[in-house]
Protein backbone atom coordinates (compact mmCIF):
# COMPACT_ATOMS: atom_id res chain seq x y z
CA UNK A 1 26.45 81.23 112.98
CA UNK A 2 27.94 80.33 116.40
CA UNK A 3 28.02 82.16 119.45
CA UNK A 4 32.31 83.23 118.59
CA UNK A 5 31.12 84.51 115.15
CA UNK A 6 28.09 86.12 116.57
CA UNK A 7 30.20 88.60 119.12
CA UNK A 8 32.77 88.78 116.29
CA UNK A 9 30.41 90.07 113.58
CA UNK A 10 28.29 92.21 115.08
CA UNK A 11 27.81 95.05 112.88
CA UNK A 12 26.97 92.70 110.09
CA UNK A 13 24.09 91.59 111.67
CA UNK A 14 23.41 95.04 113.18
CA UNK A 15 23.35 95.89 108.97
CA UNK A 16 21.55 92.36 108.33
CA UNK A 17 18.74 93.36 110.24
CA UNK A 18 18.13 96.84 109.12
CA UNK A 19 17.78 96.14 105.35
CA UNK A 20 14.99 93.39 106.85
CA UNK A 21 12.95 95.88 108.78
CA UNK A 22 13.42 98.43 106.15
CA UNK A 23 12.02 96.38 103.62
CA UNK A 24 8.72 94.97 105.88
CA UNK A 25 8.50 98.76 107.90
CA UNK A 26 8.76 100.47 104.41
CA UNK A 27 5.56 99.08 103.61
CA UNK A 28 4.04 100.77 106.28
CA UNK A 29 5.71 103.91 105.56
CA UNK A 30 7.88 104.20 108.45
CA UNK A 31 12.04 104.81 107.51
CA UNK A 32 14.29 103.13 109.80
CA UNK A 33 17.79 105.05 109.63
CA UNK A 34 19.74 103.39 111.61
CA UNK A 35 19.61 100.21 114.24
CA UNK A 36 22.02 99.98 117.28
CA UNK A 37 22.96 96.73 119.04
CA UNK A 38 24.24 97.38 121.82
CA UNK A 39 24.66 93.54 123.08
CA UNK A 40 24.69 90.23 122.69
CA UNK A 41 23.91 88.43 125.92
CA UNK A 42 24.05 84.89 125.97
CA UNK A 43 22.02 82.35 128.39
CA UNK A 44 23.72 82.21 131.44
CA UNK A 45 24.49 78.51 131.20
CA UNK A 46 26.10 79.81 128.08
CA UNK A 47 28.29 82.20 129.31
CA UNK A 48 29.50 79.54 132.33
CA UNK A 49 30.51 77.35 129.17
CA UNK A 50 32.40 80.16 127.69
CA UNK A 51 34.09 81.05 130.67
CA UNK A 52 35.19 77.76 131.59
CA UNK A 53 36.78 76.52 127.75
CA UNK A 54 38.60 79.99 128.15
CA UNK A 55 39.88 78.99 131.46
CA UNK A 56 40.88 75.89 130.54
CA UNK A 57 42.52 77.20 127.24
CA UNK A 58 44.67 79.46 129.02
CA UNK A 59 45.52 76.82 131.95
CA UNK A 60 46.82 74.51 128.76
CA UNK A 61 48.78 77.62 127.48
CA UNK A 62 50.20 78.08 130.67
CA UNK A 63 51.00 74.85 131.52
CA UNK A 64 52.90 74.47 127.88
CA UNK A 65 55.02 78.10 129.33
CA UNK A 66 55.72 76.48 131.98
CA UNK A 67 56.96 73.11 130.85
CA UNK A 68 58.90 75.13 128.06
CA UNK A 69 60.69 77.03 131.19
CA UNK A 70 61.53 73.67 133.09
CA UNK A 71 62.84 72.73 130.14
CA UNK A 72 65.33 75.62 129.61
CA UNK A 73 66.20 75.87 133.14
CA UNK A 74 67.48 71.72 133.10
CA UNK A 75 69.54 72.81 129.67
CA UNK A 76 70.70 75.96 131.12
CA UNK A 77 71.60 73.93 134.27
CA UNK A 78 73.18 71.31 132.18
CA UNK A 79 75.03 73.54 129.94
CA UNK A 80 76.50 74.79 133.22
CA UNK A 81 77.78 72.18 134.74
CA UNK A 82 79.45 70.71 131.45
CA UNK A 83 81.19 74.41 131.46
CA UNK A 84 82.03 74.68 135.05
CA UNK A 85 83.33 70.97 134.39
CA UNK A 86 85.33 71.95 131.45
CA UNK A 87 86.82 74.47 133.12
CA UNK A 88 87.87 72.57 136.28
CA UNK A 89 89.64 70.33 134.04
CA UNK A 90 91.70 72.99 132.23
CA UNK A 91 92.47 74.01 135.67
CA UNK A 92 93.30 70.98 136.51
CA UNK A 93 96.05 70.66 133.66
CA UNK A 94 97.19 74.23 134.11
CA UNK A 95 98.04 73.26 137.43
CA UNK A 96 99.85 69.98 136.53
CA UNK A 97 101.66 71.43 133.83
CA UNK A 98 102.85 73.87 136.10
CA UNK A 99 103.97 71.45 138.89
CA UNK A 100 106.04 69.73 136.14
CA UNK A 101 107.81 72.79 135.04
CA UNK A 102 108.66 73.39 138.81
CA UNK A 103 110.04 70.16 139.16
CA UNK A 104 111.59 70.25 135.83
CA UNK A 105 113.54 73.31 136.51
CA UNK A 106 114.12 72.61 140.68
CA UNK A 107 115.70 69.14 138.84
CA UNK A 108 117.90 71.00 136.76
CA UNK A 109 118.85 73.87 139.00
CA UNK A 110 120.17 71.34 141.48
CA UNK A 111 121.90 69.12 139.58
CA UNK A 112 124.12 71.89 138.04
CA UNK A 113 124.34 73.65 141.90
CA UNK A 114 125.29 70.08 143.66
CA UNK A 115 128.01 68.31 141.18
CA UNK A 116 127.96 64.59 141.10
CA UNK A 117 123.76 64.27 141.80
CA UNK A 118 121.42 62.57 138.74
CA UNK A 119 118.59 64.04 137.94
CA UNK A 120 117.02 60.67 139.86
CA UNK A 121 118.50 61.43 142.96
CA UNK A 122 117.40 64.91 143.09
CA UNK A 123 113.67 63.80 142.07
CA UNK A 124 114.04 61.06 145.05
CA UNK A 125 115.49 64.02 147.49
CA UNK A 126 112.05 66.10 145.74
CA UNK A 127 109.98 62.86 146.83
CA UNK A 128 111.05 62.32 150.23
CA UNK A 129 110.26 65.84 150.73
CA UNK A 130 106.46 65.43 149.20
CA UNK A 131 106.51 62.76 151.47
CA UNK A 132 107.26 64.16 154.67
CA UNK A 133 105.04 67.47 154.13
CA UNK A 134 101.85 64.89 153.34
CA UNK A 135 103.07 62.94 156.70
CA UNK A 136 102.86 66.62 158.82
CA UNK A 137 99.49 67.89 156.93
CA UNK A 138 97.78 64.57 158.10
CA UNK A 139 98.60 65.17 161.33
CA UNK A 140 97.98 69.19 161.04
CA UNK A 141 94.65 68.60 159.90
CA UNK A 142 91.75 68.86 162.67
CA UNK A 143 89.52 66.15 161.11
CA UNK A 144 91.75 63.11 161.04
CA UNK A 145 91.82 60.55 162.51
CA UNK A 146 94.46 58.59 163.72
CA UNK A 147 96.59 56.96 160.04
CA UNK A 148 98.97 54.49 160.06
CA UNK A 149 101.40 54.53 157.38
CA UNK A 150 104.95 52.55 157.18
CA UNK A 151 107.46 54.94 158.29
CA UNK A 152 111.01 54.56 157.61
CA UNK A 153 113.95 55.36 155.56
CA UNK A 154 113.26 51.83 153.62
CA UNK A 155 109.11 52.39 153.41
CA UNK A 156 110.29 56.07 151.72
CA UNK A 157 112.46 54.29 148.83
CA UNK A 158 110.08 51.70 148.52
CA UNK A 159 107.40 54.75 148.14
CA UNK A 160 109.40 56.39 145.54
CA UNK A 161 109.79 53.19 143.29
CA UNK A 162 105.83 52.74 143.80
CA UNK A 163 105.77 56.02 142.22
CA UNK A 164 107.90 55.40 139.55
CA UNK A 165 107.16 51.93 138.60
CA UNK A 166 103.22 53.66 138.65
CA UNK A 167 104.09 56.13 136.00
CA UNK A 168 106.35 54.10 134.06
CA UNK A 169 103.28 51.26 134.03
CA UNK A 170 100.79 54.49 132.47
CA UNK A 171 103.20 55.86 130.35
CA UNK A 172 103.61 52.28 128.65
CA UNK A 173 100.04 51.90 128.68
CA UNK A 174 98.96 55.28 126.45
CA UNK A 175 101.77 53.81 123.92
């Protein structure tokens, strides 16, 4: 029996060795009721040993907890950054979609207020605006630098048909 079994099944051998003595000690005439072990205590080379695989058991155990933790922290991580991602891109569209409506219905309104305008002119009129409010926040902002940009009523038209010819040059593209 080994050392494990030994601790494990005490009382068995507490009951092995009484039916032994009774059987050699009833010859004698003696009666042995009852025998209590109270320990089993190991060489002390022995006991080092045990000590030592059960501290290296429970380092592997908690080095296999803690690997298993990494691991759910990088797919928790993971999981929320491909949400947070998500998200920004819904936003993203929410906030484009809503830009078009404005323009859509700032299109519209004007061309029924102002008779005689297309709904190009009135998106041109919408551009030079865009244009001139990115032109003052450039030079509103306290980390720029100096920018040069081509500035003129010709560079704004030739901006606009940039534009245009841009989204006329995707739009073909998706088809």
């Amino acid at each position: 029996m080994n050392l494990d079994d030994l601790f494990e099944q005490k009382n068995d051998v507490a009951k092995a060795v009484l039916e032994e003595l009774e059987k050699v000690m009833g010859d004698y005439g003696y009666s042995i009721e009852h025998i209590l072990m109270v320990d089993i205590i190991p060489d002390a080379a022995v006991r080092r040993a045990m000590n030592e695989i059960n501290a290296a058991q429970r380092l592997q155990l908690a080095s296999v907890y803690k690997g298993e933790a990494e691991k759910i922290l990088l797919v928790k991580k993971a999981e929320a950054e491909a949400e947070a991602k998500h998200l920004s891109g819904v936003g993203i569209a929410r906030q484009r979609q809503a830009i078009t409506d404005g323009l859509r219905e700032n299109i519209l309104n004007f061309s029924h207020s102002v008779s005689g305008t297309s709904a190009k002119e009135v998106m041109d009129l919408i551009m030079v605006t865009q244009y001139f409010d990115t032109i003052k926040e450039l030079g509103d902002g306290s980390k720029n630098t100096t920018v040069f940009i081509p500035h003129g009523p010709g560079h704004v038209k030739d901006i606009s048909d940039q534009i245009r010819n841009g989204m006329m040059e995707a739009s073909s593209s998706n088809v």
